[in-house]
Protein backbone atom coordinates (compact mmCIF):
# COMPACT_ATOMS: atom_id res chain seq x y z
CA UNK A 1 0.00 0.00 0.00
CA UNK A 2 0.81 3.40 -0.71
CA UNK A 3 3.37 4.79 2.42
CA UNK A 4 0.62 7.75 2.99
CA UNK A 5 -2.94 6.70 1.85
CA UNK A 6 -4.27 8.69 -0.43
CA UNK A 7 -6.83 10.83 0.33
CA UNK A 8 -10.06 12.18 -2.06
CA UNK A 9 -11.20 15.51 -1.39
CA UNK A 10 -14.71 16.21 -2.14
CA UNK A 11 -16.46 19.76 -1.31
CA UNK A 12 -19.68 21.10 -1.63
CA UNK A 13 -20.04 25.09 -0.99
CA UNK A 14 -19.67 24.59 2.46
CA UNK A 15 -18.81 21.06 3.51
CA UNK A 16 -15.86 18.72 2.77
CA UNK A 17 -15.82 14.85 2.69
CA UNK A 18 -12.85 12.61 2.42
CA UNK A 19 -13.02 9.24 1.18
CA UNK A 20 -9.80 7.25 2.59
CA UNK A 21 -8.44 4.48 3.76
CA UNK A 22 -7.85 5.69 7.25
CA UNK A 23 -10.80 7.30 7.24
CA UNK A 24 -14.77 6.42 8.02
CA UNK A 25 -16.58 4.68 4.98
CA UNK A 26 -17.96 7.29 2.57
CA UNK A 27 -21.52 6.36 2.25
CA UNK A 28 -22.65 7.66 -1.63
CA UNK A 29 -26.71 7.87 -1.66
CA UNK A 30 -27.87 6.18 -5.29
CA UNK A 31 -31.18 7.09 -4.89
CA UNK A 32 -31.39 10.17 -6.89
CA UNK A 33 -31.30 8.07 -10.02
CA UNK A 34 -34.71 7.75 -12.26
CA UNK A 35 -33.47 3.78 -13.39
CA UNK A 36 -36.61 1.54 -13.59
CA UNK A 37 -38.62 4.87 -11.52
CA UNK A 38 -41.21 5.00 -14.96
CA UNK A 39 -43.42 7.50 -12.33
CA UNK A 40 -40.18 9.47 -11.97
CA UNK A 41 -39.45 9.44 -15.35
CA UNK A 42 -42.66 10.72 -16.33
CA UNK A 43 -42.55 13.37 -13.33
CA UNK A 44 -38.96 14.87 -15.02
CA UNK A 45 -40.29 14.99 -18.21
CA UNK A 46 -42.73 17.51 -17.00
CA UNK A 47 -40.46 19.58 -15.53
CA UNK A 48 -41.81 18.13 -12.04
CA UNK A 49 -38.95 18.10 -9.54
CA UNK A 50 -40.44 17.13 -6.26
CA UNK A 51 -39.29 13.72 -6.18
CA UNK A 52 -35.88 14.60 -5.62
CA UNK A 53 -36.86 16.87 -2.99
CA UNK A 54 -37.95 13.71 -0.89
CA UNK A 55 -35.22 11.77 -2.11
CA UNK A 56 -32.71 14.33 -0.99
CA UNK A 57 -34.43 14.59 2.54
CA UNK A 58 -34.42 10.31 3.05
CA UNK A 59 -30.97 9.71 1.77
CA UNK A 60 -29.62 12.53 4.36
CA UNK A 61 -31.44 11.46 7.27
CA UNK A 62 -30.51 7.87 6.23
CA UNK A 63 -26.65 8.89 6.29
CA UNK A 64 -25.55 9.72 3.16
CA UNK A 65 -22.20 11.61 2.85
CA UNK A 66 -22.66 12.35 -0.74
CA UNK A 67 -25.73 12.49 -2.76
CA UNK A 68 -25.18 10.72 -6.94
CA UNK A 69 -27.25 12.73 -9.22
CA UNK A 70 -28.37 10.64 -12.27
CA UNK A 71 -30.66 12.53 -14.76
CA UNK A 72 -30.74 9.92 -17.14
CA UNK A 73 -34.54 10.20 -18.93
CA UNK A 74 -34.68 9.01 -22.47
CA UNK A 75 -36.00 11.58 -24.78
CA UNK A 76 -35.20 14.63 -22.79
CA UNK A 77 -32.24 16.93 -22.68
CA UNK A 78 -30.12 15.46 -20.08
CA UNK A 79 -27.52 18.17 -19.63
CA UNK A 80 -30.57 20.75 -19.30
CA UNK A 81 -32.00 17.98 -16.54
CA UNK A 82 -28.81 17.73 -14.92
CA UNK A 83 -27.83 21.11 -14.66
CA UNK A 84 -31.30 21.54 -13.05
CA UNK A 85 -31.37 18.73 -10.48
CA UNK A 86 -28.04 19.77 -9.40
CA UNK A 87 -28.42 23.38 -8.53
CA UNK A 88 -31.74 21.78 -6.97
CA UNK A 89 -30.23 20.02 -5.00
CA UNK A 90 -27.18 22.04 -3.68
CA UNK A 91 -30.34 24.42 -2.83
CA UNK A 92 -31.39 21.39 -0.23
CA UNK A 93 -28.21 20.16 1.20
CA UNK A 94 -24.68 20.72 1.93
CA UNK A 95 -23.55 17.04 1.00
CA UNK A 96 -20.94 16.91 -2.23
CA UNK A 97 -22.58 15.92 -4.76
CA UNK A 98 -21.67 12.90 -7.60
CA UNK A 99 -22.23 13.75 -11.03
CA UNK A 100 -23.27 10.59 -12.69
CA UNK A 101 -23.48 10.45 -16.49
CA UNK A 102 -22.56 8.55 -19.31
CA UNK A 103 -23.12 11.74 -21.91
CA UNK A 104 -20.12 14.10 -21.78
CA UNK A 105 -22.30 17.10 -23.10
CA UNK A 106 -24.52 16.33 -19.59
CA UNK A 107 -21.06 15.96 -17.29
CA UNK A 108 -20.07 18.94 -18.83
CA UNK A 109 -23.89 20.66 -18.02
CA UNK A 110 -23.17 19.29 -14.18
CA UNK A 111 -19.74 20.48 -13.35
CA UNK A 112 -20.47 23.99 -14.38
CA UNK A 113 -23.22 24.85 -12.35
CA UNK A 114 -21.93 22.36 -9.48
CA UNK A 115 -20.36 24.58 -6.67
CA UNK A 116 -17.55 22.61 -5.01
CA UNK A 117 -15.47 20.07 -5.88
CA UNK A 118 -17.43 17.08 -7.31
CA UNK A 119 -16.84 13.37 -8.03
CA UNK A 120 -17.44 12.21 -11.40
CA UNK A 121 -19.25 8.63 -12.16
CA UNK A 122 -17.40 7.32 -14.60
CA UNK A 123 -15.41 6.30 -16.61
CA UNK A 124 -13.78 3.29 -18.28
CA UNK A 125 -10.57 2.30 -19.55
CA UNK A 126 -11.77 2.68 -23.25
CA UNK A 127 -9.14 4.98 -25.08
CA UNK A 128 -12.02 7.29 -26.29
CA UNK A 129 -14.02 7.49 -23.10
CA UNK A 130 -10.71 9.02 -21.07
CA UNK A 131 -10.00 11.03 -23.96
CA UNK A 132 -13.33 13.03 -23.65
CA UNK A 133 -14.01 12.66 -19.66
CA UNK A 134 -10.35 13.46 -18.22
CA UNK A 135 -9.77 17.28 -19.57
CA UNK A 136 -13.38 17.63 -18.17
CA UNK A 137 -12.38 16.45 -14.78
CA UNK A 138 -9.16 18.45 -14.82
CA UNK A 139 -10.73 21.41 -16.19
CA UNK A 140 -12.89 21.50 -13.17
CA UNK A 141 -10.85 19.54 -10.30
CA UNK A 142 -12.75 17.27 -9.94
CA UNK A 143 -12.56 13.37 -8.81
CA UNK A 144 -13.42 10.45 -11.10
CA UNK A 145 -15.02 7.24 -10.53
CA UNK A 146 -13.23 4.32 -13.33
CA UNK A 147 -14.27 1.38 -14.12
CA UNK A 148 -11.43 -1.34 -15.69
CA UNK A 149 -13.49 -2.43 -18.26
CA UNK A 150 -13.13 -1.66 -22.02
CA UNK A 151 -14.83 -2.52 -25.22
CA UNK A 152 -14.47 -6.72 -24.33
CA UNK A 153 -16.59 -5.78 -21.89
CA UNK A 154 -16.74 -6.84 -17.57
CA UNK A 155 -13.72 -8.84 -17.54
CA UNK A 156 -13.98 -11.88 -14.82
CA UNK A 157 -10.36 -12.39 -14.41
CA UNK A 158 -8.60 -10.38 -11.68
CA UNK A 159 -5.62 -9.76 -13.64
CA UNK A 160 -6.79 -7.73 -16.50
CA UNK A 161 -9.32 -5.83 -14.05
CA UNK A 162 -6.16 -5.04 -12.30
CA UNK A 163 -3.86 -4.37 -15.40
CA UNK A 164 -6.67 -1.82 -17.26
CA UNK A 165 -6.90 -0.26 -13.55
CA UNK A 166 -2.77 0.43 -13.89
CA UNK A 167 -3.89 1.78 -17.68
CA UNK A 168 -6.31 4.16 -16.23
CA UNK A 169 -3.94 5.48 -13.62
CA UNK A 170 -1.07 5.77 -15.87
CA UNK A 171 -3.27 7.85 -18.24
CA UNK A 172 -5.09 10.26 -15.87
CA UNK A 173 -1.71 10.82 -13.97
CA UNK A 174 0.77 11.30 -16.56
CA UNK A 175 -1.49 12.31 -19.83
CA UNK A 176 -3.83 14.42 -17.55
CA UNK A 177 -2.30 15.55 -14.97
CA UNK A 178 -4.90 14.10 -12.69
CA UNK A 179 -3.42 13.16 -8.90
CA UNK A 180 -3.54 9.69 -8.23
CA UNK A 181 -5.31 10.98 -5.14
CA UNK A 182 -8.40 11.73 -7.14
CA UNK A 183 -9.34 8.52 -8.74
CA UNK A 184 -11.63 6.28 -7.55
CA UNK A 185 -11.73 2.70 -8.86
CA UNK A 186 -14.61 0.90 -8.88
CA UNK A 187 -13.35 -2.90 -9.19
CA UNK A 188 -17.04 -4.14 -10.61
CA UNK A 189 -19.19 -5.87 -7.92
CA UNK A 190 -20.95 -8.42 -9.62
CA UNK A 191 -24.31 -9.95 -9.05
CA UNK A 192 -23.64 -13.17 -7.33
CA UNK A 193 -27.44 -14.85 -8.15
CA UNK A 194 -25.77 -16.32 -11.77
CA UNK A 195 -22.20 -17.09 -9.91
CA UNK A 196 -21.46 -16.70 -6.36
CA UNK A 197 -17.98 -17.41 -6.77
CA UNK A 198 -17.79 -13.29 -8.52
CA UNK A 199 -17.22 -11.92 -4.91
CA UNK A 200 -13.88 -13.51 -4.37
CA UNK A 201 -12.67 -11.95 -7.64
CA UNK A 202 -13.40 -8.54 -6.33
CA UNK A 203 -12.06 -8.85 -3.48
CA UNK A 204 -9.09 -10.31 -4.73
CA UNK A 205 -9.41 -6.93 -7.01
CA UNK A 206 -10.23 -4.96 -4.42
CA UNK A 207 -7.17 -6.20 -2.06
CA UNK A 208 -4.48 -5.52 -5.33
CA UNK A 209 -5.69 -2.27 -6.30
CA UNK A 210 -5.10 -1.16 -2.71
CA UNK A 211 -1.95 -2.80 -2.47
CA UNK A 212 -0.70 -2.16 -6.00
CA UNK A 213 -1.86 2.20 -6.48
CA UNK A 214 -2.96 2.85 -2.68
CA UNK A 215 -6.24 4.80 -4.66
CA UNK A 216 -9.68 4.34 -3.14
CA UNK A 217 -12.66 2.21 -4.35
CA UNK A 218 -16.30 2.38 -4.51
CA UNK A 219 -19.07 0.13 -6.64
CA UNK A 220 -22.44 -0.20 -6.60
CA UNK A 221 -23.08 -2.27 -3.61
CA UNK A 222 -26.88 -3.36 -4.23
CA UNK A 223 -25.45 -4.75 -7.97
CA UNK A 224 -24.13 -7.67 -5.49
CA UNK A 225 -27.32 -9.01 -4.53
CA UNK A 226 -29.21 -8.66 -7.41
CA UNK A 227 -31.71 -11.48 -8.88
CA UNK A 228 -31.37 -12.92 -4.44
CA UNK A 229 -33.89 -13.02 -2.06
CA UNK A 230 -32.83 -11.23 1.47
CA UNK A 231 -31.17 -8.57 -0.53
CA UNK A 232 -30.55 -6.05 2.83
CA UNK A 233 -28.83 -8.75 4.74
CA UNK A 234 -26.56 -9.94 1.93
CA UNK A 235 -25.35 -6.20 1.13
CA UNK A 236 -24.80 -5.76 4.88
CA UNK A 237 -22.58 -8.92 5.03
CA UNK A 238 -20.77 -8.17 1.69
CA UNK A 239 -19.78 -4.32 2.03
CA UNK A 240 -18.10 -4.97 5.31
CA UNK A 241 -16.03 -7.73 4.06
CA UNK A 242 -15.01 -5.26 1.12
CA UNK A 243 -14.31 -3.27 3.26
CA UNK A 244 -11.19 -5.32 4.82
CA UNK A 245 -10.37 -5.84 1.27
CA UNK A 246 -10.26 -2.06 0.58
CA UNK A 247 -13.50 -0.81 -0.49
CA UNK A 248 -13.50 2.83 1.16
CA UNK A 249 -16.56 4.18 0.05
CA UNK A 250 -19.88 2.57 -2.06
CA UNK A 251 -22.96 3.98 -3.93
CA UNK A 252 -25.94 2.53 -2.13
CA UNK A 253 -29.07 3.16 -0.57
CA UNK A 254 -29.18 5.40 2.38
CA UNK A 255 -32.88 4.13 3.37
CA UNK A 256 -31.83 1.00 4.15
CA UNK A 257 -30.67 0.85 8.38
CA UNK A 258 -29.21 -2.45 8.21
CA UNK A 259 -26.69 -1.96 5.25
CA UNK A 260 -25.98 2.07 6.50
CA UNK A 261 -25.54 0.50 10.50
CA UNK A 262 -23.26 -2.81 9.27
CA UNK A 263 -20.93 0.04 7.42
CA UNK A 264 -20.57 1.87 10.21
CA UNK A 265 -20.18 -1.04 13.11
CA UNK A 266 -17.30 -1.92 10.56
CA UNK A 267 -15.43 1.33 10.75
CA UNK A 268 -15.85 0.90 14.48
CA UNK A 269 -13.50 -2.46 14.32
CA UNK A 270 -11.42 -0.99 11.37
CA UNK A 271 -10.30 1.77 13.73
CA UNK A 272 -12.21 4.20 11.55
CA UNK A 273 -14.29 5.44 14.50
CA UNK A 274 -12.27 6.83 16.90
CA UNK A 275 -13.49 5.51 20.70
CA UNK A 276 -16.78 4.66 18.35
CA UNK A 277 -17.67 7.78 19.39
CA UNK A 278 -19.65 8.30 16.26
CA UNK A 279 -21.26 4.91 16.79
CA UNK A 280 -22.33 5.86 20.59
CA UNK A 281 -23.45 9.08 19.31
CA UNK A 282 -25.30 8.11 16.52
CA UNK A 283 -27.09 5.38 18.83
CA UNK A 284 -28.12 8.41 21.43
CA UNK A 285 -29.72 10.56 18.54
CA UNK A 286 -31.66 7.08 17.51
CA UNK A 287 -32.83 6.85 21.53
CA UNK A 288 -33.71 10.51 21.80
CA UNK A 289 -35.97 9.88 18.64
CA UNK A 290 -37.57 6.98 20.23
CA UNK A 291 -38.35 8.97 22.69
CA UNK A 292 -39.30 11.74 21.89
CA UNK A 293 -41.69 10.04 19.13
């Protein structure tokens, strides 16, 4: 591992987060996202922004650090939608925000309203795709999410997950100009309903990325228990054991207590938490609310 981990800055106008790996797991709220949400979809495309309003308000009470903002609507104009939703919802919280788009002209829509210092979600090791998302991300400082994949698609072999992840470094670092600090791997959790045997090839990942470029990691941690039954208990058995692999911060659901509470019992016995204090505190504001309720 790196001598001194390395450390990703995130800011919003007002309030900074660090994803590291001496520091407490990031939590990224997903739900902002209008994926397989048709009524949500429909809602955007009328210029009707009150869902994210309530989304906004659950993922921060649920313990989000940062909020991703997806816009992605088919057969609207996603930069316009972006743009929007994130000046919305910098208007609603002080949590960084993740600008999450595949369409550079939208990424591009995001970062220049956003005010702060955003992460980016994503990119992949595909020649093309760096070329068009890295000047973006430097132009702004920003952070970047990458995903070792390219145009063979989702490898399942830990080695070339590992060697495009050494591709992408070497290109934002040395082509770019982009600290090593600032990029994010995601090593591609897997659904394990098809094969369950996917988890110990991200972790092996997971544990060589760490040990090999000292960056930090996030995923998509519901993508893991996809197509199983149980799905809240699975996630909050899998994301600590990433965790002790490397996995520093994930994109996930802040409404759900067991997978947000099994993240941060882990950073209690990582060392994350420093005399669990924000365990013990966190379990007096939950008291006081039964109380008071």
């Amino acid at each position: 591992m790196a001598a001194e981990p390395l450390r990703t800055v995130l800011r919003s106008a007002s309030r900074e987060v660090v994803i590291g790996h001496d520091s407490r797991f990031t939590v990224i709220g997903e739900r902002i996202n209008p994926t397989g949400r048709r009524i949500f979809q429909e809602q955007l495309r009328e210029g009707d922004f009150s869902a994210i309003e309530r989304d906004v308000k659950a993922q921060v009470e649920g313990g989000a650090d940062v909020l991703d903002v997806n816009m992605g609507v088919p057969l609207t104009d996603e930069p316009d939608l972006l743009a929007k939703a994130i000046q919305m919802v910098q208007g609603l919280t002080d949590l960084p925000v993740c600008i999450d788009s595949s369409v550079v002209e939208a990424l591009e829509a995001g970062l220049s309203v956003y005010q702060g210092r955003a992460l980016v979600n994503s990119v992949t090791a595909e020649d093309d795709r760096l070329e068009l998302i890295l000047p973006l991300v430097k132009k702004h400082d920003a952070a970047i999410i990458a995903l070792p994949n390219d145009h063979d698609e989702i490898p399942m072999e830990a080695d070339k997950r590992v060697e495009l992840t050494a591709k992408i470094v070497r290109v934002a670092t040395e082509e770019y100009g982009i600290a090593q600090a600032d990029i994010v791997i995601d090593p591609l959790a897997m659904p394990i309903g098809a094969d369950t045997t996917t988890s110990l090839v991200t972790f092996e990942v997971m544990r060589r990325i760490r040990d090999d470029f000292g960056v930090n990691m996030t995923c998509g941690a519901s993508n893991v228990s996809f197509g199983m039954p149980g799905r809240h208990t699975l996630n909050a058995t899998w994301l600590p054991m990433a965790m002790t692999s490397g996995l520093t911060s994930a994109i996930m659901d802040a409404r759900t207590p067991q997978v947000v509470e099994a993240v941060k019992a882990a950073d209690v016995f990582l060392g994350h938490d420093d005399w669990g204090m924000a365990w013990i505190s966190a379990h007096r504001a939950k008291q006081a609310a039964a109380e008071g309720s």
